[in-house]
N, C-alpha and C. Protein backbone atom coordinates (compact mmCIF):
# COMPACT_ATOMS: atom_id res chain seq x y z
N UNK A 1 -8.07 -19.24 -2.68
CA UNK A 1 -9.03 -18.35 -3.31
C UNK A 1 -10.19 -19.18 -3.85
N UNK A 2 -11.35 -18.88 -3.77
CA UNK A 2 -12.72 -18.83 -4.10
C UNK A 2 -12.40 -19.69 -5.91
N UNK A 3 -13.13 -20.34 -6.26
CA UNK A 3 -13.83 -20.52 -7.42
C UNK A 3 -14.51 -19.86 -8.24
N UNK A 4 -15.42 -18.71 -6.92
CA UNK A 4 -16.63 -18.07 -7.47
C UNK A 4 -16.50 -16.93 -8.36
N UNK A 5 -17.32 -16.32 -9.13
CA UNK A 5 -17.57 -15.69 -10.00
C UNK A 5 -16.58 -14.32 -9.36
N UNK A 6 -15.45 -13.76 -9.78
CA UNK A 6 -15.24 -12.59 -9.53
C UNK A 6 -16.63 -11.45 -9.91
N UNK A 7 -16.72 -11.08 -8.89
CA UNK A 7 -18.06 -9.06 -9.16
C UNK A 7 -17.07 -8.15 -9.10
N UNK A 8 -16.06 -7.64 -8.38
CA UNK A 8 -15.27 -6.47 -8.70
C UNK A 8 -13.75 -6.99 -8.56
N UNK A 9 -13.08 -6.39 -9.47
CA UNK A 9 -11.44 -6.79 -8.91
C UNK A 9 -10.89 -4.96 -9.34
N UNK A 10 -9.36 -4.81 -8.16
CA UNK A 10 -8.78 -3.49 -8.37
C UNK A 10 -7.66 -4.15 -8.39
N UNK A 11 -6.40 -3.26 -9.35
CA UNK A 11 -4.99 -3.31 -8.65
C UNK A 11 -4.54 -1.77 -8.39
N UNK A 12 -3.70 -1.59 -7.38
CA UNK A 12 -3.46 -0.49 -7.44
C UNK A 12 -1.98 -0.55 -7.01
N UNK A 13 -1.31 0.91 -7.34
CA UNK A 13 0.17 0.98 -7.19
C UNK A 13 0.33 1.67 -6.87
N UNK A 14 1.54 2.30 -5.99
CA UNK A 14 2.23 3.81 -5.31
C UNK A 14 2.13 4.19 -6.70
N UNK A 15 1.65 5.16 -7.52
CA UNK A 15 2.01 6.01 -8.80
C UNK A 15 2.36 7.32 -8.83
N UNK A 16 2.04 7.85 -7.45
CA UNK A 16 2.04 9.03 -7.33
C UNK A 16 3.72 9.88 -7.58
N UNK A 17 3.39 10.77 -8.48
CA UNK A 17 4.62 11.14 -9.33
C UNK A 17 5.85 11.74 -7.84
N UNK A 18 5.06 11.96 -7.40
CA UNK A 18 5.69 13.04 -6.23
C UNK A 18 6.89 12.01 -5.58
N UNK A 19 6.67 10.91 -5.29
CA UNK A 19 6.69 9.95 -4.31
C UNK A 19 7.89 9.15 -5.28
N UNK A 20 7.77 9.66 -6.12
CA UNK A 20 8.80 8.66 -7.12
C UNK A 20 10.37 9.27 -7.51
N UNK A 21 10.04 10.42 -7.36
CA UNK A 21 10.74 11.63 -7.46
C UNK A 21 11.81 11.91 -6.60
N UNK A 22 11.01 11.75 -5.10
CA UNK A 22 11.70 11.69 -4.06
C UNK A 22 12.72 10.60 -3.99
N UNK A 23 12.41 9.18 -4.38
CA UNK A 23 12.92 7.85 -4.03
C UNK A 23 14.17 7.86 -5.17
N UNK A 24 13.99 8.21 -6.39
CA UNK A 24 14.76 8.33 -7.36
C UNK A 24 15.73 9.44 -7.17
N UNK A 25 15.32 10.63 -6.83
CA UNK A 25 16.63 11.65 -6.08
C UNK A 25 17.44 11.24 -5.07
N UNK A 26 17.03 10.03 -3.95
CA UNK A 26 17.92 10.15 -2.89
C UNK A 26 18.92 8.95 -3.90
N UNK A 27 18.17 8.10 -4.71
CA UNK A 27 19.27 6.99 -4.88
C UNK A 27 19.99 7.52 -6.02
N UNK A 28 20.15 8.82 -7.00
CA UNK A 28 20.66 9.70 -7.81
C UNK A 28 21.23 10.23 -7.14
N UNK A 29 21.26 10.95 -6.16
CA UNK A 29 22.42 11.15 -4.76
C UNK A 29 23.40 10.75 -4.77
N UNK A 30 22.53 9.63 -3.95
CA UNK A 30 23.95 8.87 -3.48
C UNK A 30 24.98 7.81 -4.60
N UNK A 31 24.26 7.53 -6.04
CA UNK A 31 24.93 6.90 -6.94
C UNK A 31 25.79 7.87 -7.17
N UNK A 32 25.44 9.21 -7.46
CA UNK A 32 26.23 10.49 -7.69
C UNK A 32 27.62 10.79 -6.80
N UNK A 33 27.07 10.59 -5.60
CA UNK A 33 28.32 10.85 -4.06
C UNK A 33 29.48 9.54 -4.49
N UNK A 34 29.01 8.12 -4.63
CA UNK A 34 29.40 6.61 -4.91
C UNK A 34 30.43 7.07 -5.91
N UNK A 35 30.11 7.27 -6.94
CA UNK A 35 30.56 7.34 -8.12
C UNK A 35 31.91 8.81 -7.79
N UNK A 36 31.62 9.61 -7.53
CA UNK A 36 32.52 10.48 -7.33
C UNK A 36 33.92 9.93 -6.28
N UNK A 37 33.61 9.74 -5.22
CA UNK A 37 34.42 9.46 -4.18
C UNK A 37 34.95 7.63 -4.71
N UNK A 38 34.44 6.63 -5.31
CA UNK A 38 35.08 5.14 -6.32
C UNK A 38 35.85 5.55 -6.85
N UNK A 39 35.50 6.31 -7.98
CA UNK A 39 36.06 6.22 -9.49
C UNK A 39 36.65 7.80 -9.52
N UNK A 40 36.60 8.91 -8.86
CA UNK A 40 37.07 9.96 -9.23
C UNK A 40 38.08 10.69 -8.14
N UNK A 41 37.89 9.57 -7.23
CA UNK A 41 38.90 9.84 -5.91
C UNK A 41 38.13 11.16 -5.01
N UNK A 42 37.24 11.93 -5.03
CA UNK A 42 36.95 12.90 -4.93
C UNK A 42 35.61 12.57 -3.58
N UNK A 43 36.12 12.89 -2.01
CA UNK A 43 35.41 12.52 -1.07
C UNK A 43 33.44 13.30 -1.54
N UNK A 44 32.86 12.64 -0.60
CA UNK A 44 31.58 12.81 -0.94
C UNK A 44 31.42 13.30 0.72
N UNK A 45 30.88 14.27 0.88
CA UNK A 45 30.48 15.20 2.16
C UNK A 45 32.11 15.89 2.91
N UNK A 46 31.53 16.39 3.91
CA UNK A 46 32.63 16.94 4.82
C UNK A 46 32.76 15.63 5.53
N UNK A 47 32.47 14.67 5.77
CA UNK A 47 32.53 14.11 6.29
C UNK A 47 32.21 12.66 5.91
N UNK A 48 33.33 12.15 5.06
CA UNK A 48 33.25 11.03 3.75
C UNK A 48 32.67 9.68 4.86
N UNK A 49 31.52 9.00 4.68
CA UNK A 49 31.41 7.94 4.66
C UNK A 49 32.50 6.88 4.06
N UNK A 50 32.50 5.40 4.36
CA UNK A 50 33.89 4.90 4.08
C UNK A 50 33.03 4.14 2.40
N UNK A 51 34.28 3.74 1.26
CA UNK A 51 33.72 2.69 0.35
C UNK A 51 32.41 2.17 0.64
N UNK A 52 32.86 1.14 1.82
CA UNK A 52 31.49 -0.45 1.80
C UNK A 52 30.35 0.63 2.40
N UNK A 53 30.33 1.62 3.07
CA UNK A 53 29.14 2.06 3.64
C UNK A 53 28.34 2.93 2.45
N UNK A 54 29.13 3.24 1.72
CA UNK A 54 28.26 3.79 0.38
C UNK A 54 27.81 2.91 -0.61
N UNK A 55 28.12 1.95 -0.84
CA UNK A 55 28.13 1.03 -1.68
C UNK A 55 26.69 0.32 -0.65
N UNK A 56 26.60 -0.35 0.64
CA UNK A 56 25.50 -0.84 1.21
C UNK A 56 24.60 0.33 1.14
N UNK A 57 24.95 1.89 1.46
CA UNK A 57 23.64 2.90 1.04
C UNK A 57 23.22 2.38 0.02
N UNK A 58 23.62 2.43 -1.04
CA UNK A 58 23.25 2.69 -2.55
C UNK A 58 22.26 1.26 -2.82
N UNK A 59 22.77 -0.19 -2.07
CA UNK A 59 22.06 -1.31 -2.15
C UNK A 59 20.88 -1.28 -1.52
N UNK A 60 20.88 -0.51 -0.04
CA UNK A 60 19.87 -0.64 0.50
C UNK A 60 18.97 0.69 -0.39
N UNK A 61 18.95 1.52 -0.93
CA UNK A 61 18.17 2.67 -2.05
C UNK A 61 17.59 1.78 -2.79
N UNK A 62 18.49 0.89 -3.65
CA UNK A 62 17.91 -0.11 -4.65
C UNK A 62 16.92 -0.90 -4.58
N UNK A 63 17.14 -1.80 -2.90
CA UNK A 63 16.12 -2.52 -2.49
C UNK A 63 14.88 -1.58 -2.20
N UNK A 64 14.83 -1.03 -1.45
CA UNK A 64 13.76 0.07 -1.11
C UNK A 64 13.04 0.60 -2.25
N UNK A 65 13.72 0.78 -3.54
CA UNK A 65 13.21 1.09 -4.51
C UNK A 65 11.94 0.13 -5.60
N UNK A 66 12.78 -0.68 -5.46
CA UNK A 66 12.32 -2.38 -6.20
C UNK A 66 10.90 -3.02 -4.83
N UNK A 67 10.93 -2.69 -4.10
CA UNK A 67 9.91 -2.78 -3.14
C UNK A 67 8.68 -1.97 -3.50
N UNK A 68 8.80 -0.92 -3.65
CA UNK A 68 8.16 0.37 -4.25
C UNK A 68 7.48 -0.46 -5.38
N UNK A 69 8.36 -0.30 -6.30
CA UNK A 69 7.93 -0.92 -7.40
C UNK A 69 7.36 -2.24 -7.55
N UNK A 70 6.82 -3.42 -6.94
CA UNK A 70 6.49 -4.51 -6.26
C UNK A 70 5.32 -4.56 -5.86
N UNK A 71 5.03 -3.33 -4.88
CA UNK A 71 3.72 -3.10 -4.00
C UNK A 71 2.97 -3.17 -4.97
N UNK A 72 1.63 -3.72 -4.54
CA UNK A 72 0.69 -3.69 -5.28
C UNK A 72 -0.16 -3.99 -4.40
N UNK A 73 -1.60 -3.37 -4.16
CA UNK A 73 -2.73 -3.55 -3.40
C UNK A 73 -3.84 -4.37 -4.60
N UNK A 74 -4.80 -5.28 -4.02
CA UNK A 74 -5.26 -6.07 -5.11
C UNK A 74 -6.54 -6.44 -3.90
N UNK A 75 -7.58 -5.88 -4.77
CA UNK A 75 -9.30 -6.21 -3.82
C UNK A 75 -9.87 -6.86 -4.94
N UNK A 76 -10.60 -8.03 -4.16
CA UNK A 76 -11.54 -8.77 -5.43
C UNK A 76 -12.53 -8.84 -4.14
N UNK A 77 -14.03 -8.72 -5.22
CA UNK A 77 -15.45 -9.14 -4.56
C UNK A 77 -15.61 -10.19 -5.01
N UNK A 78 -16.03 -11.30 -4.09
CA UNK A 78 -16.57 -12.23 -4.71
C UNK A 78 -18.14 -12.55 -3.84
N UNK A 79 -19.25 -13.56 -4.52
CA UNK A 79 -20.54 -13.55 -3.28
C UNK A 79 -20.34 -13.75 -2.51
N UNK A 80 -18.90 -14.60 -1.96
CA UNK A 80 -18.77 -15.48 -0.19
C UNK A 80 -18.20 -14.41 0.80
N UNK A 81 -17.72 -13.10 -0.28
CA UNK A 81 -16.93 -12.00 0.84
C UNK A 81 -15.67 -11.13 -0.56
N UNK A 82 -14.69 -10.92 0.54
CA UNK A 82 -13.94 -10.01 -0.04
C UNK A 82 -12.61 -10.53 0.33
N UNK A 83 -11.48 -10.54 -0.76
CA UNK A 83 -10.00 -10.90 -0.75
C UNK A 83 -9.29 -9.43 -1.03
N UNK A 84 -7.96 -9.53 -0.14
CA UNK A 84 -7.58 -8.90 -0.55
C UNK A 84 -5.63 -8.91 -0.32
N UNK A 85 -5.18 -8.64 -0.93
CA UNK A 85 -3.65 -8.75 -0.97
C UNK A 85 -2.79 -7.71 -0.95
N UNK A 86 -2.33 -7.41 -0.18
CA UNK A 86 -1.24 -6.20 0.10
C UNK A 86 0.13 -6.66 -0.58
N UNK A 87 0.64 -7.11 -1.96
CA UNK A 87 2.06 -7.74 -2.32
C UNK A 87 2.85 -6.74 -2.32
N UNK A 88 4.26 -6.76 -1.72
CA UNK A 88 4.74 -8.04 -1.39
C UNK A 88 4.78 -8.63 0.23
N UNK A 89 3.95 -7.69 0.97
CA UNK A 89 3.80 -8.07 2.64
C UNK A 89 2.68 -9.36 2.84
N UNK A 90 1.90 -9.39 1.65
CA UNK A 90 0.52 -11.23 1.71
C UNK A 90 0.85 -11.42 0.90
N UNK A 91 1.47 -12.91 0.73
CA UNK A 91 1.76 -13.56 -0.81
C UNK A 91 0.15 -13.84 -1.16
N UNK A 92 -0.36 -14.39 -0.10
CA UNK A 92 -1.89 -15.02 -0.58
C UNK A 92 -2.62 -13.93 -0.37
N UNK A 93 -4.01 -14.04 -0.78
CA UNK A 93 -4.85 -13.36 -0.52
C UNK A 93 -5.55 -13.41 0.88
N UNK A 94 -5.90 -12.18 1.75
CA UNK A 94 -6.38 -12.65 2.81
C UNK A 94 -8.12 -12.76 2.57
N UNK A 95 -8.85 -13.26 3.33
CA UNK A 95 -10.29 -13.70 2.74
C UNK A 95 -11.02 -13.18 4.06
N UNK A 96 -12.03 -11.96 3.96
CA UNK A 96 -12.57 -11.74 4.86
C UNK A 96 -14.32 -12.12 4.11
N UNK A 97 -15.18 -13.54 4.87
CA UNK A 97 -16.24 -14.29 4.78
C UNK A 97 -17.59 -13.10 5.09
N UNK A 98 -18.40 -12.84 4.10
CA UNK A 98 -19.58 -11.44 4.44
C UNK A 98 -20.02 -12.14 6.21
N UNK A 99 -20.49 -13.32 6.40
CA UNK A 99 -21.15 -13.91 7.68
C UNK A 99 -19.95 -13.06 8.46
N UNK A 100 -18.76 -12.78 8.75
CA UNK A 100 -17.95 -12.48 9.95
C UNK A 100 -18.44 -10.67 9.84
N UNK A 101 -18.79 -10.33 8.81
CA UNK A 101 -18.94 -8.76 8.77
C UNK A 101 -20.02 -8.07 9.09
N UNK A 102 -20.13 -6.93 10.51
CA UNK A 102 -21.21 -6.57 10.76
C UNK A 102 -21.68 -5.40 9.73
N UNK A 103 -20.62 -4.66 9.17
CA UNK A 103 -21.23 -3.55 8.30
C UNK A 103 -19.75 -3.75 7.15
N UNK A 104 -20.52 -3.24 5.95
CA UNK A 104 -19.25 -3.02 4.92
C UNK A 104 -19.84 -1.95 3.68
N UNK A 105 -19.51 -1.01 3.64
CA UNK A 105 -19.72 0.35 2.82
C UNK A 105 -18.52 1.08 2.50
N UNK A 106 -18.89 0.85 1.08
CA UNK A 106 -17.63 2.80 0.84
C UNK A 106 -17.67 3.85 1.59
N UNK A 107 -16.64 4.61 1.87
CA UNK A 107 -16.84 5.69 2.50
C UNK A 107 -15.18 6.55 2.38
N UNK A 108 -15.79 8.06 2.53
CA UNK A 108 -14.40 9.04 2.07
C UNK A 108 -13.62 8.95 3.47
N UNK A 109 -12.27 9.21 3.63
CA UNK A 109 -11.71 8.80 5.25
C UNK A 109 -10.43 10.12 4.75
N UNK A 110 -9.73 10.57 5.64
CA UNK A 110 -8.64 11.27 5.99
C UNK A 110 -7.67 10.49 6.30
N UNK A 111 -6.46 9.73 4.83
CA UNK A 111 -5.70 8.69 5.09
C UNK A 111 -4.37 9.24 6.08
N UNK A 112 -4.03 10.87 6.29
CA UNK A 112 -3.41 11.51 7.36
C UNK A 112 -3.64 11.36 8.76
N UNK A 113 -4.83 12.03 8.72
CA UNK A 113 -5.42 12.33 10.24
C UNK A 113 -5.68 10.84 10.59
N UNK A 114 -6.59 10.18 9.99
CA UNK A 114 -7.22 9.08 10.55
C UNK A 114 -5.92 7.74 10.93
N UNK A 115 -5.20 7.53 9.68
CA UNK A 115 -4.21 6.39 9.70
C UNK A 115 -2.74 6.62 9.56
N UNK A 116 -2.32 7.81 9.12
CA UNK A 116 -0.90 8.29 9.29
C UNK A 116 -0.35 8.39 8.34
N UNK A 117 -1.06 8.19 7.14
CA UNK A 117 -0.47 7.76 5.78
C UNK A 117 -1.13 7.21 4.76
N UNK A 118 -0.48 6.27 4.18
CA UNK A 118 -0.33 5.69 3.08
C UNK A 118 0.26 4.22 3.58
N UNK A 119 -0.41 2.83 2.87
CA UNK A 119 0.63 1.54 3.27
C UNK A 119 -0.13 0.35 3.96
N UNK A 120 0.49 0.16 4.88
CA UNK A 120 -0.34 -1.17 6.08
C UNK A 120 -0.32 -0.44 6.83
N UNK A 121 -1.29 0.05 7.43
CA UNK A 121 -1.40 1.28 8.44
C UNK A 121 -2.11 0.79 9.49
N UNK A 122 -2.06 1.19 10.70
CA UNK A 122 -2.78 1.01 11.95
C UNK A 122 -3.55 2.41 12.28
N UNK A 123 -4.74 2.55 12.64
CA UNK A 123 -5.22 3.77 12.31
C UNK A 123 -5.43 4.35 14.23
N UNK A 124 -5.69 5.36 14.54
CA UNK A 124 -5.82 5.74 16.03
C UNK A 124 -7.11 5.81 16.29
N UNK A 125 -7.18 6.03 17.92
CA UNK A 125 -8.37 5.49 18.02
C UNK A 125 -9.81 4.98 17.54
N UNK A 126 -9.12 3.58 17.73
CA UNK A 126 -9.93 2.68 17.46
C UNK A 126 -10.54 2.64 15.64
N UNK A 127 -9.82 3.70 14.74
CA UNK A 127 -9.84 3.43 13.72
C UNK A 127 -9.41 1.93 12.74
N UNK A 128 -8.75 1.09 13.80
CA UNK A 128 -8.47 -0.59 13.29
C UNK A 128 -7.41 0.11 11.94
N UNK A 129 -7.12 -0.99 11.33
CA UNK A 129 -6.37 -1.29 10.08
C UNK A 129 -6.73 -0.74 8.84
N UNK A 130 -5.75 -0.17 7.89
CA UNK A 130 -6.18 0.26 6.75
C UNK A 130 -4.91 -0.37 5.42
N UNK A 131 -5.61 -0.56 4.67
CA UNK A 131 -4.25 -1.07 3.59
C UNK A 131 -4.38 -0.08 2.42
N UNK A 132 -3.92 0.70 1.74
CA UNK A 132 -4.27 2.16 1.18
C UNK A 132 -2.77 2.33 0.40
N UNK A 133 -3.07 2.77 -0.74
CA UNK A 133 -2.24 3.15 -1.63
C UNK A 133 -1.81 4.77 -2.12
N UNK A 134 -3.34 5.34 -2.47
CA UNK A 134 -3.44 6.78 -2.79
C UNK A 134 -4.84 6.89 -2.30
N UNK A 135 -5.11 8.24 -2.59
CA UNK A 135 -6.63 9.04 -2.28
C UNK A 135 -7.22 8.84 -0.87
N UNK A 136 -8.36 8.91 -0.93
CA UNK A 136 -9.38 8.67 -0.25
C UNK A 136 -10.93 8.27 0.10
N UNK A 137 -10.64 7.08 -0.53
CA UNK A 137 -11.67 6.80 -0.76
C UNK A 137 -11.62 5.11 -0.24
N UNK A 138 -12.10 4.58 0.38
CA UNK A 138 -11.84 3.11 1.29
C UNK A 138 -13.72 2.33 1.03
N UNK A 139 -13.36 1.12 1.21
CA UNK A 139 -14.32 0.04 1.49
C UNK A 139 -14.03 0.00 2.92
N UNK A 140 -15.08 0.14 3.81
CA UNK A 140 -14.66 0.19 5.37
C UNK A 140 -15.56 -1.05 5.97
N UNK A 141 -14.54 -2.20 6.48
CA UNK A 141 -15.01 -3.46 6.80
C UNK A 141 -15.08 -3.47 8.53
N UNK A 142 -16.47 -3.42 8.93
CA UNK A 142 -16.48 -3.31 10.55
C UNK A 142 -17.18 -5.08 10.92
N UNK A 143 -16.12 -5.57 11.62
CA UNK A 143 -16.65 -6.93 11.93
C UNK A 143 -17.26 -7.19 13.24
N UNK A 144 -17.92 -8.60 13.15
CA UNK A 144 -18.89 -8.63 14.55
C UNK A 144 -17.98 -8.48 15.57
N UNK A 145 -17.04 -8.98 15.66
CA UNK A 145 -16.10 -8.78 16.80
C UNK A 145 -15.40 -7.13 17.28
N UNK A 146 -16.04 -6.65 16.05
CA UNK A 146 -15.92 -4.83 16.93
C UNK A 146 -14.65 -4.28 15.80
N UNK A 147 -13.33 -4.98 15.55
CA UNK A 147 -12.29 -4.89 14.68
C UNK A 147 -12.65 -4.58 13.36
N UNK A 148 -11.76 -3.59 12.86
CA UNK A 148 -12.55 -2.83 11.44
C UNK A 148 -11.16 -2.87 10.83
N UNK A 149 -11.16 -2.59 9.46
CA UNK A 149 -9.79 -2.49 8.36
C UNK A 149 -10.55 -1.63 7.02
N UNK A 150 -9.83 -0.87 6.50
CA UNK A 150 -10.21 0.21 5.65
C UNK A 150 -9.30 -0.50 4.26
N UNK A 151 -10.19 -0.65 3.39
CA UNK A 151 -9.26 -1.27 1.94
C UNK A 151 -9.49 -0.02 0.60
N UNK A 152 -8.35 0.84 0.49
CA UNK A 152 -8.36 2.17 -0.04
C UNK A 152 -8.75 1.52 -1.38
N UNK A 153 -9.59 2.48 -1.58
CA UNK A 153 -9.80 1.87 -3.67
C UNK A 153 -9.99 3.47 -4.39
N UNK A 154 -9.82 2.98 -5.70
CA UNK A 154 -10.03 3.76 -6.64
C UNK A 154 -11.35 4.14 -7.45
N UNK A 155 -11.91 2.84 -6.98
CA UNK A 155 -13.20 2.62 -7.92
C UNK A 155 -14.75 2.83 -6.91
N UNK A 156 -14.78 3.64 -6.48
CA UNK A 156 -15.59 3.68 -4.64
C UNK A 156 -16.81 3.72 -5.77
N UNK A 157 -17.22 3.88 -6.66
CA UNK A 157 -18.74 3.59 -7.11
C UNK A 157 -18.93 2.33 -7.28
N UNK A 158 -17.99 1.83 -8.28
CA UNK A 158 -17.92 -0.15 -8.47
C UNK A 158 -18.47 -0.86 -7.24
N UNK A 159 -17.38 -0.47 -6.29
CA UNK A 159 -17.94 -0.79 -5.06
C UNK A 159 -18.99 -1.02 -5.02
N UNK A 160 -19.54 -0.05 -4.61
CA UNK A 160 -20.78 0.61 -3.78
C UNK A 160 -21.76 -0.25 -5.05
N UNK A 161 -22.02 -0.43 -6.23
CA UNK A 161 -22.63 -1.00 -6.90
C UNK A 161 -22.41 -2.50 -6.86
N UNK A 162 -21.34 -3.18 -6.65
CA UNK A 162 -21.28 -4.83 -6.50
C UNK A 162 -21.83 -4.75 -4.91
N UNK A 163 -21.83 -4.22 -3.90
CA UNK A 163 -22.15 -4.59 -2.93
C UNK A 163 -23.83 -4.30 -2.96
N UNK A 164 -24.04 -2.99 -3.46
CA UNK A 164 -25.54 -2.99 -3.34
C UNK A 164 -26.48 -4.26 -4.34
N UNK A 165 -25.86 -4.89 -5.20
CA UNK A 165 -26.54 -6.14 -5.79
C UNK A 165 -26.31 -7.54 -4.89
N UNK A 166 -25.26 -7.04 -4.04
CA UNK A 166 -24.92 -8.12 -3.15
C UNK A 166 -25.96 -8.24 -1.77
N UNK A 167 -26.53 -7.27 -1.80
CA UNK A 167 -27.21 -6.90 -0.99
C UNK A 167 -26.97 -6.31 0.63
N UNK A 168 -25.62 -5.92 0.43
CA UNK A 168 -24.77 -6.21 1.40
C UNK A 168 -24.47 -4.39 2.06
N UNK A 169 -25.35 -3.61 0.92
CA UNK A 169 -25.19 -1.89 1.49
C UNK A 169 -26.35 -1.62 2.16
């Protein structure tokens, strides 16, 4: 990472209540099913999964969960370009240099239609890469080489204001 003067920094997190709800019910489930069929003798479905296979559910819920909780999307502007870190999939920051970028502007996008989601996304035609947490609202990086990546933010005016002093809108 750069020396230089941070101009904008974001962090952002899965927060969305909905999404948490879901992840916390399936592993309340199955701690629920675990716990009944261990300790109360009492099978869990018509069709009891064995001990170790509930016990690895319930680990693999946990991990999946603690991942969740982990993610963190992280954009910094700096004058030489833009970093950015998807944790825990980039330990480092990746560094995209303004000279490699033919255009770079905020802009509103359809994180469904356009990229499939939410995450490290691959977007369809020819929409390139997006790294996106919530909303809709992206820094959209189109490079000379034609390859583009969408970095979802929260703050799409900040943006749009460090880049226009950057001279770069």
């Amino acid at each position: 990472m750069s020396t230089e003067k941070i101009l904008f920094s974001e962090t952002q997190k899965f927060n969305q209540w909905w999404l948490w709800v879901v992840l916390i019910g399936f592993c309340a489930f199955f701690l629920l099913g675990t716990y009944k069929q261990l300790f109360l003798g009492i099978t869990f479905g018509d069709n009891p999964m064995s001990n170790t296979g509930l016990v690895i559910t319930n680990v693999f819920f946990a991990v999946f969960v603690l991942i969740f909780l982990m993610l963190k999307l992280e954009t910094q502007i700096q004058a030489n370009g833009i970093y950015v870190r998807f944790f825990p999939f980039h330990f480092t920051f990746k560094f995209y240099a303004f000279d490699v970028l033919e255009k770079v502007y905020v802009r509103k996008y359809s994180p469904l239609w356009e990229y499939g989601g939410w995450g490290l996304r691959y977007g369809m035609f020819g929409k390139g890469k997006a790294f996106n947490v919530s909303g809709d609202q992206g820094l959209q990086l189109e490079f000379k080489d034609g390859s583009r990546l969408l970095i979802g933010t929260q703050k799409p005016t900040e943006i749009a204001h460090v880049l226009s002093l950057l001279g770069k809108s």
